[in-house]
PDB file of N, CA and C in Angstrom:
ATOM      1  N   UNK A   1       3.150   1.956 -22.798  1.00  0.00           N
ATOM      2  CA  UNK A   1       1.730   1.990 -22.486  1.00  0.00           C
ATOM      3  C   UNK A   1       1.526   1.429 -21.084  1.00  0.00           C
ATOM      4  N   UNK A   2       0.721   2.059 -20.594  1.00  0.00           N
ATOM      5  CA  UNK A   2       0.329   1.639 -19.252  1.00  0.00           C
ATOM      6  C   UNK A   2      -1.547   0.749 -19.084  1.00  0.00           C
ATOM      7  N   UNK A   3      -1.609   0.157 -18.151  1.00  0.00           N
ATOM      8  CA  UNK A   3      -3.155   0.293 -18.032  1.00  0.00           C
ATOM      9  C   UNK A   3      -3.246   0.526 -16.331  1.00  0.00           C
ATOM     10  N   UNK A   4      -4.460   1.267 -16.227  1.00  0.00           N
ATOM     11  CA  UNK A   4      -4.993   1.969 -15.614  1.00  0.00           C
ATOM     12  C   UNK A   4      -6.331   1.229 -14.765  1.00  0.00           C
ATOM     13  N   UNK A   5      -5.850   0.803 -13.297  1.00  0.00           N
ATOM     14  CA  UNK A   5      -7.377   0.266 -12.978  1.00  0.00           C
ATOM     15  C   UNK A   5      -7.704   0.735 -11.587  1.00  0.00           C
ATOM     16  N   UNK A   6      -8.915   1.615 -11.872  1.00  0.00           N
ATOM     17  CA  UNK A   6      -9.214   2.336 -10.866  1.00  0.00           C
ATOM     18  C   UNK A   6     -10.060   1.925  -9.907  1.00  0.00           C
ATOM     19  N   UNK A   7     -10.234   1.342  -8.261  1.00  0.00           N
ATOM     20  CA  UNK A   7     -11.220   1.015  -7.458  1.00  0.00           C
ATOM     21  C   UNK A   7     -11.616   2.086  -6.920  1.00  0.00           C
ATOM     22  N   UNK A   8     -13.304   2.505  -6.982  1.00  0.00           N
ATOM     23  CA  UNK A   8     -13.745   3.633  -6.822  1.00  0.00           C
ATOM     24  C   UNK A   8     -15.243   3.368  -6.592  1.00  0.00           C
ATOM     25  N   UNK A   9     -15.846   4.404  -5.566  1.00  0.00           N
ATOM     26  CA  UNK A   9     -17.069   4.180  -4.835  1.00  0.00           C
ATOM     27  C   UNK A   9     -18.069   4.433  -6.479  1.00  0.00           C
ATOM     28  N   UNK A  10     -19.112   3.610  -6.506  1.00  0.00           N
ATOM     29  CA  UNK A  10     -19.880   3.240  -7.046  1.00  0.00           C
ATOM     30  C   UNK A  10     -20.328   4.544  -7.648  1.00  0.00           C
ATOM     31  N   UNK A  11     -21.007   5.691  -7.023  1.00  0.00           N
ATOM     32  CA  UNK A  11     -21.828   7.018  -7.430  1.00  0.00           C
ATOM     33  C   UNK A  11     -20.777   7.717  -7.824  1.00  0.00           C
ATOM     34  N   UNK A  12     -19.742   7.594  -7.555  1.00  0.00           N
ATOM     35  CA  UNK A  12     -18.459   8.648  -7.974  1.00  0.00           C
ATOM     36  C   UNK A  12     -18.184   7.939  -9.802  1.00  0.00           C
ATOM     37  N   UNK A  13     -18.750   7.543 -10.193  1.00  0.00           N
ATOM     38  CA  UNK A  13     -18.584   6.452 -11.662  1.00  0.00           C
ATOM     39  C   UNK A  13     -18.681   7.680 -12.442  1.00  0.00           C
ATOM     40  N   UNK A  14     -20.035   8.218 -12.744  1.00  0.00           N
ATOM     41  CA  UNK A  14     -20.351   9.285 -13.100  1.00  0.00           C
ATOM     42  C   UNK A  14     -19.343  10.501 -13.622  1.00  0.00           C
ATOM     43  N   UNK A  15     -18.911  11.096 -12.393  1.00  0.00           N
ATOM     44  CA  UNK A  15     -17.969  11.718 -12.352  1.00  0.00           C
ATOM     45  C   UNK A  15     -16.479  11.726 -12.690  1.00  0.00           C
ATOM     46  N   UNK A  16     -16.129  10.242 -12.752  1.00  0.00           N
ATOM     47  CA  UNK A  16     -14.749  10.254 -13.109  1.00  0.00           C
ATOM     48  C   UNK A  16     -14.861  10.164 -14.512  1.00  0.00           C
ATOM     49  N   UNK A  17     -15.910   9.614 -15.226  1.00  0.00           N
ATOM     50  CA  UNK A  17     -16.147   9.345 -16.664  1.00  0.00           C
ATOM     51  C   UNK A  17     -16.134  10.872 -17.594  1.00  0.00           C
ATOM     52  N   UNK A  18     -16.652  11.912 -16.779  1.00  0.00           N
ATOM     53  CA  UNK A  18     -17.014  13.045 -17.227  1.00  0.00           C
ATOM     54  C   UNK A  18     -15.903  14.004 -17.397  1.00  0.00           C
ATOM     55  N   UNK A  19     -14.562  13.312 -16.134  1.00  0.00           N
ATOM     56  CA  UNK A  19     -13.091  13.576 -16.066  1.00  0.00           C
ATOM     57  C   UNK A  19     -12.622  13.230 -17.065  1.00  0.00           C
ATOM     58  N   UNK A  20     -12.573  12.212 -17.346  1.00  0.00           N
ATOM     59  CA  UNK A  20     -11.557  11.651 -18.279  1.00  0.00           C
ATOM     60  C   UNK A  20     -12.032  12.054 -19.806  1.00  0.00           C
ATOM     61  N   UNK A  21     -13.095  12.159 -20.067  1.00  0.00           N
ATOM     62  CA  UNK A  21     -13.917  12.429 -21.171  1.00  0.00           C
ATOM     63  C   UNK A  21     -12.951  13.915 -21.418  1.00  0.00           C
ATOM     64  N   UNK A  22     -12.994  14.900 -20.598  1.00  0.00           N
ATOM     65  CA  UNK A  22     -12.578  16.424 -20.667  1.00  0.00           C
ATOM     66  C   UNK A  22     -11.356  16.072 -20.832  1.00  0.00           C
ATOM     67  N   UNK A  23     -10.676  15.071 -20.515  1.00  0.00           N
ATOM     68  CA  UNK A  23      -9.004  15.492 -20.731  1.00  0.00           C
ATOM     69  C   UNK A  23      -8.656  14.301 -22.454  1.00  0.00           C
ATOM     70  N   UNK A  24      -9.748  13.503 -22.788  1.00  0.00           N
ATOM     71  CA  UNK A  24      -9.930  13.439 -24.047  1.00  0.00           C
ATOM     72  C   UNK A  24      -9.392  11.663 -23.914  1.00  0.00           C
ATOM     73  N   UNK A  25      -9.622  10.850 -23.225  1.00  0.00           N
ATOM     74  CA  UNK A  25      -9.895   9.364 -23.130  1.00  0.00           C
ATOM     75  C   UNK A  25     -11.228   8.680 -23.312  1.00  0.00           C
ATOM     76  N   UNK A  26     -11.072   8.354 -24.535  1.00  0.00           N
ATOM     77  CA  UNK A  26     -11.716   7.934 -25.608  1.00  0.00           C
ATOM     78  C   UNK A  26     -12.449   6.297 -25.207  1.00  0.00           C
ATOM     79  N   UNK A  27     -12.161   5.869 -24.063  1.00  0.00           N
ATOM     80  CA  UNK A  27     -12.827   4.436 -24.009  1.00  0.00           C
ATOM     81  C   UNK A  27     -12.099   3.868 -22.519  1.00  0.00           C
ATOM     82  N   UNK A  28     -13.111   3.156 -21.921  1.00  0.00           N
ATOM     83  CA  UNK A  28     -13.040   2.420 -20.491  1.00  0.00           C
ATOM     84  C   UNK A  28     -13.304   1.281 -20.724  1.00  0.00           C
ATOM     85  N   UNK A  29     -13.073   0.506 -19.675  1.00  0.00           N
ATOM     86  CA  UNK A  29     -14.153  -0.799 -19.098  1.00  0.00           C
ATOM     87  C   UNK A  29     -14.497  -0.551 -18.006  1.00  0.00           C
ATOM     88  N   UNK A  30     -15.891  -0.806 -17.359  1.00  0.00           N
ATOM     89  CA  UNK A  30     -16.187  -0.549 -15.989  1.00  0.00           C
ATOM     90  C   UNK A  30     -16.819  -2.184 -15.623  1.00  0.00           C
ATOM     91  N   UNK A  31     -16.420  -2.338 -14.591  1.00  0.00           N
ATOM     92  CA  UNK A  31     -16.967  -3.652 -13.579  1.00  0.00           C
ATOM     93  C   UNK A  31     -17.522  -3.283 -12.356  1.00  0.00           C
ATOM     94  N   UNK A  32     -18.861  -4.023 -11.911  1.00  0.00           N
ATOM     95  CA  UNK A  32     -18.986  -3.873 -10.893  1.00  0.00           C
ATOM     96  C   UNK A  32     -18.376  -4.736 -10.024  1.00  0.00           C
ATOM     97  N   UNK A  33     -17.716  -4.594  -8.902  1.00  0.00           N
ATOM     98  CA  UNK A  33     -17.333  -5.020  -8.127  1.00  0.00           C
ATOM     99  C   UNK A  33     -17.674  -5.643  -6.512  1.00  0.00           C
ATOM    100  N   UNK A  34     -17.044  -6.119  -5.277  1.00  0.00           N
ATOM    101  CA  UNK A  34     -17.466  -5.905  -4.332  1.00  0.00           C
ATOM    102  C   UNK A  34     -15.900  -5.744  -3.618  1.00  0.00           C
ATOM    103  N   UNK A  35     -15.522  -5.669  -2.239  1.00  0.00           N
ATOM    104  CA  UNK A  35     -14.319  -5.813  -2.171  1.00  0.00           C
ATOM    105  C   UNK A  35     -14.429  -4.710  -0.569  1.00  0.00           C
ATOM    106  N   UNK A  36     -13.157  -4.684   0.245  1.00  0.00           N
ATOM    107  CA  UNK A  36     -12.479  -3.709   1.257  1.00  0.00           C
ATOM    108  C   UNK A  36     -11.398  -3.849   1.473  1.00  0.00           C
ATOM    109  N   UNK A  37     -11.439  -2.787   2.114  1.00  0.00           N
ATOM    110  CA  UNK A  37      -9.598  -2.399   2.797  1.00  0.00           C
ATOM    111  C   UNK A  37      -9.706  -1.968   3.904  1.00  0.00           C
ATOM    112  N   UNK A  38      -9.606  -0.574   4.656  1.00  0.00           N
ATOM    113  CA  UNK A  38      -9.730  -0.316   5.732  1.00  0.00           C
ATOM    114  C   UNK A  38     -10.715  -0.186   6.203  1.00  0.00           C
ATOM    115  N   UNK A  39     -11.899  -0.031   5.317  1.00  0.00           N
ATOM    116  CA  UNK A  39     -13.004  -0.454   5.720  1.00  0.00           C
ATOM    117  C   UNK A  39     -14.007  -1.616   6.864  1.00  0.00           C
ATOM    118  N   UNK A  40     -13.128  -2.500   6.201  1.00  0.00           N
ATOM    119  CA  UNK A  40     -13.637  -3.736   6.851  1.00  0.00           C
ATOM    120  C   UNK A  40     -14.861  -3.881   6.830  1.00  0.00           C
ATOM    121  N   UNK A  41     -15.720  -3.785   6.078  1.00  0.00           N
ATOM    122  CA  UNK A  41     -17.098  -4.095   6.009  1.00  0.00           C
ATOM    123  C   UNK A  41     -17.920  -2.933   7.164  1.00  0.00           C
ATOM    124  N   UNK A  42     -19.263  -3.257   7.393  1.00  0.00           N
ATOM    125  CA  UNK A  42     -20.212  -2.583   8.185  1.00  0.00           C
ATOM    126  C   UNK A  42     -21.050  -2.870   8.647  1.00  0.00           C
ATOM    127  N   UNK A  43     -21.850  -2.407   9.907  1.00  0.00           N
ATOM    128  CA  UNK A  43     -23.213  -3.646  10.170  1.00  0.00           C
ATOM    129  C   UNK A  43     -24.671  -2.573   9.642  1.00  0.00           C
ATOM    130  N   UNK A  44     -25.232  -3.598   9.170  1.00  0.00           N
ATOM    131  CA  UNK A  44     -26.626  -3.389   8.941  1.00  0.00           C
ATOM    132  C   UNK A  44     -27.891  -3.914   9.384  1.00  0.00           C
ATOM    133  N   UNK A  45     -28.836  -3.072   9.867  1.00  0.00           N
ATOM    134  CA  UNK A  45     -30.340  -3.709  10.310  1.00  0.00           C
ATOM    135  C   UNK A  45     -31.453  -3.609   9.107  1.00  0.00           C
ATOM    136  N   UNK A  46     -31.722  -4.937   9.022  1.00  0.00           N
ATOM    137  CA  UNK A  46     -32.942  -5.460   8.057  1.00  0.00           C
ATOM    138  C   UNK A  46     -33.462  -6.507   8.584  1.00  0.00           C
ATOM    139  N   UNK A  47     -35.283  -5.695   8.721  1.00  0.00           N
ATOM    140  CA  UNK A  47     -36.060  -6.091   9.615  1.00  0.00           C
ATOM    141  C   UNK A  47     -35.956  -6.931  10.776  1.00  0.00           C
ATOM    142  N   UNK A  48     -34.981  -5.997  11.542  1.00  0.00           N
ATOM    143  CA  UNK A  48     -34.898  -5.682  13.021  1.00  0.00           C
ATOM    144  C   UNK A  48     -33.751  -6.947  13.042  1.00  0.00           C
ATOM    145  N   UNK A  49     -33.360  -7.503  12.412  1.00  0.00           N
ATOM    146  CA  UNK A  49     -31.850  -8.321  12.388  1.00  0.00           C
ATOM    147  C   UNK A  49     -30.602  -7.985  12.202  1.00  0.00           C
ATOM    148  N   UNK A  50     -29.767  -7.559  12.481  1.00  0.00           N
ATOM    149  CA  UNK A  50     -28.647  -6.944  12.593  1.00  0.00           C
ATOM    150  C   UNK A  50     -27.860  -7.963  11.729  1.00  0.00           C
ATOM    151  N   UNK A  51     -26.835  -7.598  10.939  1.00  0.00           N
ATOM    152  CA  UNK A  51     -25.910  -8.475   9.893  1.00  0.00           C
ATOM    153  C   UNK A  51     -24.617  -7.635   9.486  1.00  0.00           C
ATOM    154  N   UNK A  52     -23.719  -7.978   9.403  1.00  0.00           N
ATOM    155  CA  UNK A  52     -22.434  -7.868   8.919  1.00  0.00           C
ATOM    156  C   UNK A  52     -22.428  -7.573   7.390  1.00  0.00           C
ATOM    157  N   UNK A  53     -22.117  -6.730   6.606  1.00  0.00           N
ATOM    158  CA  UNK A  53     -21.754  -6.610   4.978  1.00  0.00           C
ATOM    159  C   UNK A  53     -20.056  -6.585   5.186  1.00  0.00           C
ATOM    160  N   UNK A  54     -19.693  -8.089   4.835  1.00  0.00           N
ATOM    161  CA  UNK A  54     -18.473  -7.791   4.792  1.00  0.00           C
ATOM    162  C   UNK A  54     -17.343  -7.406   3.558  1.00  0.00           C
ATOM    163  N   UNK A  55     -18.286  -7.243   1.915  1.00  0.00           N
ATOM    164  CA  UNK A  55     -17.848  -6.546   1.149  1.00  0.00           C
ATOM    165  C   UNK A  55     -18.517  -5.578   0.892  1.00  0.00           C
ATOM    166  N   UNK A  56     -18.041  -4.404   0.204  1.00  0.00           N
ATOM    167  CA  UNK A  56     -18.621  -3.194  -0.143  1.00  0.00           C
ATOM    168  C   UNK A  56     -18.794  -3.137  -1.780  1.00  0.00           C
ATOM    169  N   UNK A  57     -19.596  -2.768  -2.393  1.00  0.00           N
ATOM    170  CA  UNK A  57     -20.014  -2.334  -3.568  1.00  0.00           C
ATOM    171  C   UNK A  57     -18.907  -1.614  -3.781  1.00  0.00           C
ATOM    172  N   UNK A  58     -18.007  -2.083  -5.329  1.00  0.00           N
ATOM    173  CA  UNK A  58     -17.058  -0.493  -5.507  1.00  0.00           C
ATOM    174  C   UNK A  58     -17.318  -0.928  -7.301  1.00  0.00           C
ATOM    175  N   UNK A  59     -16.666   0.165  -7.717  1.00  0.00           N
ATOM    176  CA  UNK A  59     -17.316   0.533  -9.071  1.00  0.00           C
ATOM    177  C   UNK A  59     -15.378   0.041  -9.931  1.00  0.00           C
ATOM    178  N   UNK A  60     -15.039  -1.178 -10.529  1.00  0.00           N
ATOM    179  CA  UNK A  60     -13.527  -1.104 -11.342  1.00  0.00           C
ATOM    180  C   UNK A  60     -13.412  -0.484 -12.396  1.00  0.00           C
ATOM    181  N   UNK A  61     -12.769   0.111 -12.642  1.00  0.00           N
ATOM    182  CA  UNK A  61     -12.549   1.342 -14.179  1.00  0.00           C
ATOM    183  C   UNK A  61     -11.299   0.485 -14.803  1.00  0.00           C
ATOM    184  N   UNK A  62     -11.423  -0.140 -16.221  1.00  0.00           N
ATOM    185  CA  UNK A  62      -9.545  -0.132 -16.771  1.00  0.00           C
ATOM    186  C   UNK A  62      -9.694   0.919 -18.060  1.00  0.00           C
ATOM    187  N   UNK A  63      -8.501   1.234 -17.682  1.00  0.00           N
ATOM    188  CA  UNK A  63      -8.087   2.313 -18.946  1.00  0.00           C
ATOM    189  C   UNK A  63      -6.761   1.822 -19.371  1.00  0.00           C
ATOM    190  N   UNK A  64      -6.312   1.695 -21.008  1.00  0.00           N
ATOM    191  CA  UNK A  64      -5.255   1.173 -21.781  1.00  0.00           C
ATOM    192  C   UNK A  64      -5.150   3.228 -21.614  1.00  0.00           C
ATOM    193  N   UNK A  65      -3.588   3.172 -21.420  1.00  0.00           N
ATOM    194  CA  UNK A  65      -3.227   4.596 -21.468  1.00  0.00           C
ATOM    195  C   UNK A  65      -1.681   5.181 -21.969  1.00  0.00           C
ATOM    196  N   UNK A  66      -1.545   5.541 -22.972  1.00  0.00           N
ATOM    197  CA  UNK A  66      -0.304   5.613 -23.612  1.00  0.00           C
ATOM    198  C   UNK A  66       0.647   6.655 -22.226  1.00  0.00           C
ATOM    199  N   UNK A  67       1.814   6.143 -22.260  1.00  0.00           N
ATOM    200  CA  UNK A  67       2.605   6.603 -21.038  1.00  0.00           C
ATOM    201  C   UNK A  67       2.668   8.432 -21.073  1.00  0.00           C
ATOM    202  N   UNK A  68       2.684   9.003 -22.163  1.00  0.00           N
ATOM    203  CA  UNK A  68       2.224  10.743 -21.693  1.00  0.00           C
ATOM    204  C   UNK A  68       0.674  11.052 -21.523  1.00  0.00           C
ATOM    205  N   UNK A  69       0.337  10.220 -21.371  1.00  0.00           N
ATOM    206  CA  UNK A  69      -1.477  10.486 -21.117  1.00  0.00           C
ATOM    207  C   UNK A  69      -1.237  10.076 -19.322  1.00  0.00           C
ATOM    208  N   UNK A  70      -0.624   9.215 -18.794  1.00  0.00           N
ATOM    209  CA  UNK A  70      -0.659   9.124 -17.617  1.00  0.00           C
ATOM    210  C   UNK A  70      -0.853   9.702 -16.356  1.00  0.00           C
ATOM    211  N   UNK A  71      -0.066  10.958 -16.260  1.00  0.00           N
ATOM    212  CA  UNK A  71      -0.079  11.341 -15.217  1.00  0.00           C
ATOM    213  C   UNK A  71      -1.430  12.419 -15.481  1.00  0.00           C
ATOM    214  N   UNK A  72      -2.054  12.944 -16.072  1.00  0.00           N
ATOM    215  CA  UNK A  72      -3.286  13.274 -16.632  1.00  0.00           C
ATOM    216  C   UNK A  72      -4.286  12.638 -15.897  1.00  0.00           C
ATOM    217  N   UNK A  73      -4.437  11.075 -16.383  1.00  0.00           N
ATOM    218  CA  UNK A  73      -5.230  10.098 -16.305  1.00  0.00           C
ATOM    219  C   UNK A  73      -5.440   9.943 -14.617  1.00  0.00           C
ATOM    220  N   UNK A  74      -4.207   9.720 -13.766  1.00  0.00           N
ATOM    221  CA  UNK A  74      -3.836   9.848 -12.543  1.00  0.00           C
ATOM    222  C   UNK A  74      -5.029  10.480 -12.062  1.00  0.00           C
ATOM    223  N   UNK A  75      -4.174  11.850 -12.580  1.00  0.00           N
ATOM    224  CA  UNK A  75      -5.002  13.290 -11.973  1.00  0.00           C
ATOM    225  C   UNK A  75      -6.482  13.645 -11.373  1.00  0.00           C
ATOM    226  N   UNK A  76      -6.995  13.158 -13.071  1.00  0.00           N
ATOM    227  CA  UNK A  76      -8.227  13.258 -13.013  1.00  0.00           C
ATOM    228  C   UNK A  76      -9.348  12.422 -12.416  1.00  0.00           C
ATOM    229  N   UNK A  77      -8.482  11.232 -12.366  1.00  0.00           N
ATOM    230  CA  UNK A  77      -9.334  10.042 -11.253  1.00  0.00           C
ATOM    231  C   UNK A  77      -9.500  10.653  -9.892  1.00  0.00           C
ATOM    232  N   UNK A  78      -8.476  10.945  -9.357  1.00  0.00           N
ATOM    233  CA  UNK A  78      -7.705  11.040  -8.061  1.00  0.00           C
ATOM    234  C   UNK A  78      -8.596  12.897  -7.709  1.00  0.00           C
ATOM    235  N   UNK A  79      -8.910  13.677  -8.606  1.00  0.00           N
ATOM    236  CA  UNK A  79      -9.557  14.481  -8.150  1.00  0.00           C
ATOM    237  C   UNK A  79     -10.991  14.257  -8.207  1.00  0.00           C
ATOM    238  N   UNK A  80     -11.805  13.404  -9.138  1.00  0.00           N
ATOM    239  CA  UNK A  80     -12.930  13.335  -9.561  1.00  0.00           C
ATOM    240  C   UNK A  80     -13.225  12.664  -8.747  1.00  0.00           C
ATOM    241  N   UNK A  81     -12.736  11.285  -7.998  1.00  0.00           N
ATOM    242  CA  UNK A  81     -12.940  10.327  -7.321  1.00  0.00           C
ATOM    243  C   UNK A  81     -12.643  10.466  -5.718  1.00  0.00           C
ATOM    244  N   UNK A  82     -12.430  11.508  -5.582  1.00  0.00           N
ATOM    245  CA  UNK A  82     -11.515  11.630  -3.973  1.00  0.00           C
ATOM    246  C   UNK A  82     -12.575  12.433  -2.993  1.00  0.00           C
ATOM    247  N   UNK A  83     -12.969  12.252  -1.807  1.00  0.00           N
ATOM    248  CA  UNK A  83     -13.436  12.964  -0.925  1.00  0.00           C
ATOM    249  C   UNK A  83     -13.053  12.718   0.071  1.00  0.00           C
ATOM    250  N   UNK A  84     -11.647  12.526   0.303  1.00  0.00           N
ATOM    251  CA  UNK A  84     -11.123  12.896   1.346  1.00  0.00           C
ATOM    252  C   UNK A  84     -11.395  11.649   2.642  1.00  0.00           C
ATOM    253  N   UNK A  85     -12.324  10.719   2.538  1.00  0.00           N
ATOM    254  CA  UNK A  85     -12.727   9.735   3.257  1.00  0.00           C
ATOM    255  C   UNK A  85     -12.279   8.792   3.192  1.00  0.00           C
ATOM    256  N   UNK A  86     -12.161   7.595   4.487  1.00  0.00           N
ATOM    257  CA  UNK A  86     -11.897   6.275   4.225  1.00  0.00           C
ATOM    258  C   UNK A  86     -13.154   5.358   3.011  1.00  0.00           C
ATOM    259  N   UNK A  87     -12.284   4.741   2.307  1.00  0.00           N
ATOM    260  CA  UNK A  87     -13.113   4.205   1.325  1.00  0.00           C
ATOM    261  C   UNK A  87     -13.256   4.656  -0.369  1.00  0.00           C
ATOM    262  N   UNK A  88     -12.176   5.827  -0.435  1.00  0.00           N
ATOM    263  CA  UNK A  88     -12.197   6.342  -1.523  1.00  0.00           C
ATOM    264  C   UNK A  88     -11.817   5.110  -2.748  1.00  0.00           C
ATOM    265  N   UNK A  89     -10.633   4.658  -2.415  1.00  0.00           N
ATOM    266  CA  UNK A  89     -10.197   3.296  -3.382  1.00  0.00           C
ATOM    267  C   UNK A  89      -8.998   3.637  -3.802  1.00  0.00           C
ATOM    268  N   UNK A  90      -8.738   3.042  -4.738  1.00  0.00           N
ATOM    269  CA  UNK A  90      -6.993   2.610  -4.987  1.00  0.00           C
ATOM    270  C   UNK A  90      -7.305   2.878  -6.403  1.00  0.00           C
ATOM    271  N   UNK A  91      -5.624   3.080  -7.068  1.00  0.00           N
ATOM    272  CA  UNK A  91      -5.342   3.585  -8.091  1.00  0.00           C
ATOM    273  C   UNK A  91      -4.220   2.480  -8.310  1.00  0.00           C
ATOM    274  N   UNK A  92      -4.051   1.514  -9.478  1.00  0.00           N
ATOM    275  CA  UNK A  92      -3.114   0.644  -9.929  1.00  0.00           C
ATOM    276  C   UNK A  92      -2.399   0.686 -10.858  1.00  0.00           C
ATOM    277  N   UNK A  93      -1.674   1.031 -11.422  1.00  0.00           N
ATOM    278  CA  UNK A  93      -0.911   1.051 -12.365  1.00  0.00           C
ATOM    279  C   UNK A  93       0.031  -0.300 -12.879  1.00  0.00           C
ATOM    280  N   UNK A  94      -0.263  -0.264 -14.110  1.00  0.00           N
ATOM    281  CA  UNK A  94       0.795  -1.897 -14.179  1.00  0.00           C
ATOM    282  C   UNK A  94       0.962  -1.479 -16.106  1.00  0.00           C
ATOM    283  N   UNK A  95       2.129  -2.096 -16.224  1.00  0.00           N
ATOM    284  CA  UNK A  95       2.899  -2.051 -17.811  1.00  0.00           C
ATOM    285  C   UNK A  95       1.978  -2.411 -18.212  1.00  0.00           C
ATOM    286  N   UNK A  96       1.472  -2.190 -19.736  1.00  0.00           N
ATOM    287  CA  UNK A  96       0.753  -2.730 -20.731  1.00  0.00           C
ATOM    288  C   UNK A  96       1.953  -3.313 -21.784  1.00  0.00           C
ATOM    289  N   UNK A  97       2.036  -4.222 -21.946  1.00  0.00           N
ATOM    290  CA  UNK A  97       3.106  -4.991 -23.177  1.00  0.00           C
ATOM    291  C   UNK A  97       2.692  -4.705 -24.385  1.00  0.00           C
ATOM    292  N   UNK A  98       1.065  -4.887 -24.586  1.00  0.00           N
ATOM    293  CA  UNK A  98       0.528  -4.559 -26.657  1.00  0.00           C
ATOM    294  C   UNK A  98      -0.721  -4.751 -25.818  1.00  0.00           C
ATOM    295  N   UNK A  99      -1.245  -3.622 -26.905  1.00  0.00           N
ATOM    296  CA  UNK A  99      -2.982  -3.503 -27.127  1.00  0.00           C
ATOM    297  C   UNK A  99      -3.171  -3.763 -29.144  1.00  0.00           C
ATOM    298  N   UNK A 100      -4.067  -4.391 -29.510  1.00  0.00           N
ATOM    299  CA  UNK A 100      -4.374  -4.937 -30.865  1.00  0.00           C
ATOM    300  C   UNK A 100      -5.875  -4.288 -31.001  1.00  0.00           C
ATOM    301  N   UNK A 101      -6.145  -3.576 -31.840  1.00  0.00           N
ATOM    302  CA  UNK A 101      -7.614  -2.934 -31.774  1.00  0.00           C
ATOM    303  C   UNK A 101      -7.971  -4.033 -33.035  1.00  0.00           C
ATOM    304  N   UNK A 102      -8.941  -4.988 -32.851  1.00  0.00           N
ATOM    305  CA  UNK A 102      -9.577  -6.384 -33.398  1.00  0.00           C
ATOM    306  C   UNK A 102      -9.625  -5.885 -34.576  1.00  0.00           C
ATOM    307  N   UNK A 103     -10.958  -4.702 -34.771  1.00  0.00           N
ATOM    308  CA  UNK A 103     -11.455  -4.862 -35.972  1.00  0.00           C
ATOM    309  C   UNK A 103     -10.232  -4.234 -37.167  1.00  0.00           C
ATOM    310  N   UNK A 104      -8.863  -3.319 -36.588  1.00  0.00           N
ATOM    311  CA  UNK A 104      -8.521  -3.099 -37.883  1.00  0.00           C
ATOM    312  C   UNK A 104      -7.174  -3.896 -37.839  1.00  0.00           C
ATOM    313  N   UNK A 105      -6.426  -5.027 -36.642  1.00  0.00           N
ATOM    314  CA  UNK A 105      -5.204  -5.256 -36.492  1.00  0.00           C
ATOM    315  C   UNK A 105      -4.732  -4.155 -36.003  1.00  0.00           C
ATOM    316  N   UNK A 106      -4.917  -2.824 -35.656  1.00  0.00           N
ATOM    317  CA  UNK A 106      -3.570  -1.961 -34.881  1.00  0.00           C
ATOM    318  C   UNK A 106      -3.297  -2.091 -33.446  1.00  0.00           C
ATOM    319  N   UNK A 107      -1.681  -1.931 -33.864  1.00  0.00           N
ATOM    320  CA  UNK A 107      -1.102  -2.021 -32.584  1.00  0.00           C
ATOM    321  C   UNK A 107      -0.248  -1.187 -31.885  1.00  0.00           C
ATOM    322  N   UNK A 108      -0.563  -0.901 -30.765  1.00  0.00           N
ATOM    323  CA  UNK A 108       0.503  -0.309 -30.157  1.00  0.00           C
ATOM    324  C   UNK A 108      -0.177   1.020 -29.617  1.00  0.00           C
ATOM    325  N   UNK A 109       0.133   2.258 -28.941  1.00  0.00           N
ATOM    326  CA  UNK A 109      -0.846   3.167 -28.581  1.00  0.00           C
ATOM    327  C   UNK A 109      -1.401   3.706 -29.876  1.00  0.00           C
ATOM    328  N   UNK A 110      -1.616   3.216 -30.704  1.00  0.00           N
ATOM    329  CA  UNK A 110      -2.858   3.557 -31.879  1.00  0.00           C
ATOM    330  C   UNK A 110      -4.188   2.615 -31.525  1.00  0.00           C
ATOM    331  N   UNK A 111      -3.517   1.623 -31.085  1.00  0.00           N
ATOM    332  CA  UNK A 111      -5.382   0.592 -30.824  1.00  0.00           C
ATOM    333  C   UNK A 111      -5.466   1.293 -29.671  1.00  0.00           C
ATOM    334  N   UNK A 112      -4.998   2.267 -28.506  1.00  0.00           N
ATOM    335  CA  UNK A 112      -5.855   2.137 -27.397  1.00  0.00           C
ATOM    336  C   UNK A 112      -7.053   3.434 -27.840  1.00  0.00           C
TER     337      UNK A 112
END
């Protein structure tokens, strides 16, 4: 099992949910976030004061994802979420050791 944590522009949320839904992933967590990378923040004028935003709004996705659902899961982020621009976000992948679904005790890619 893998989990899955996707950094991704805020309005693109929508869309990746509607991805993953079609290829049949059954449950997320979403966080709002703030955060950059090559970005480096941006300047903004409010009322006529100029200021620095040096984090950006990004939208965190985790997905528990049994290892043949993966490259799927990949996919569909990475197309749903992508426009080609600086700022799109990062895709993480890291081992999942055990998932326990509370209410019945199961374990293993049956709780995810």
């Amino acid at each position: 099992m893998k989990l899955v944590t996707a950094v991704i522009k805020p309005f693109k949320l929508d869309e990746v949910r509607e991805a993953l839904s079609q290829i049949g992933v059954q449950g997320m967590t979403v966080t709002e976030v703030k955060g950059f990378g090559r970005q480096k923040g941006h300047t903004e004028l409010y009322r006529g004061a100029e200021y620095v935003v040096d984090f950006i709004p990004k939208a965190k996705v985790e997905i528990g994802v049994d290892d043949g659902d993966l490259e799927a899961v990949l996919d569909a982020i990475t197309q749903s979420a992508g426009s080609g621009k600086i700022g799109d976000g990062k895709i993480f992948v890291t081992d999942l050791e055990r998932a326990i679904r509370i209410r019945t005790s199961e374990s293993g890619p049956g709780a995810l």
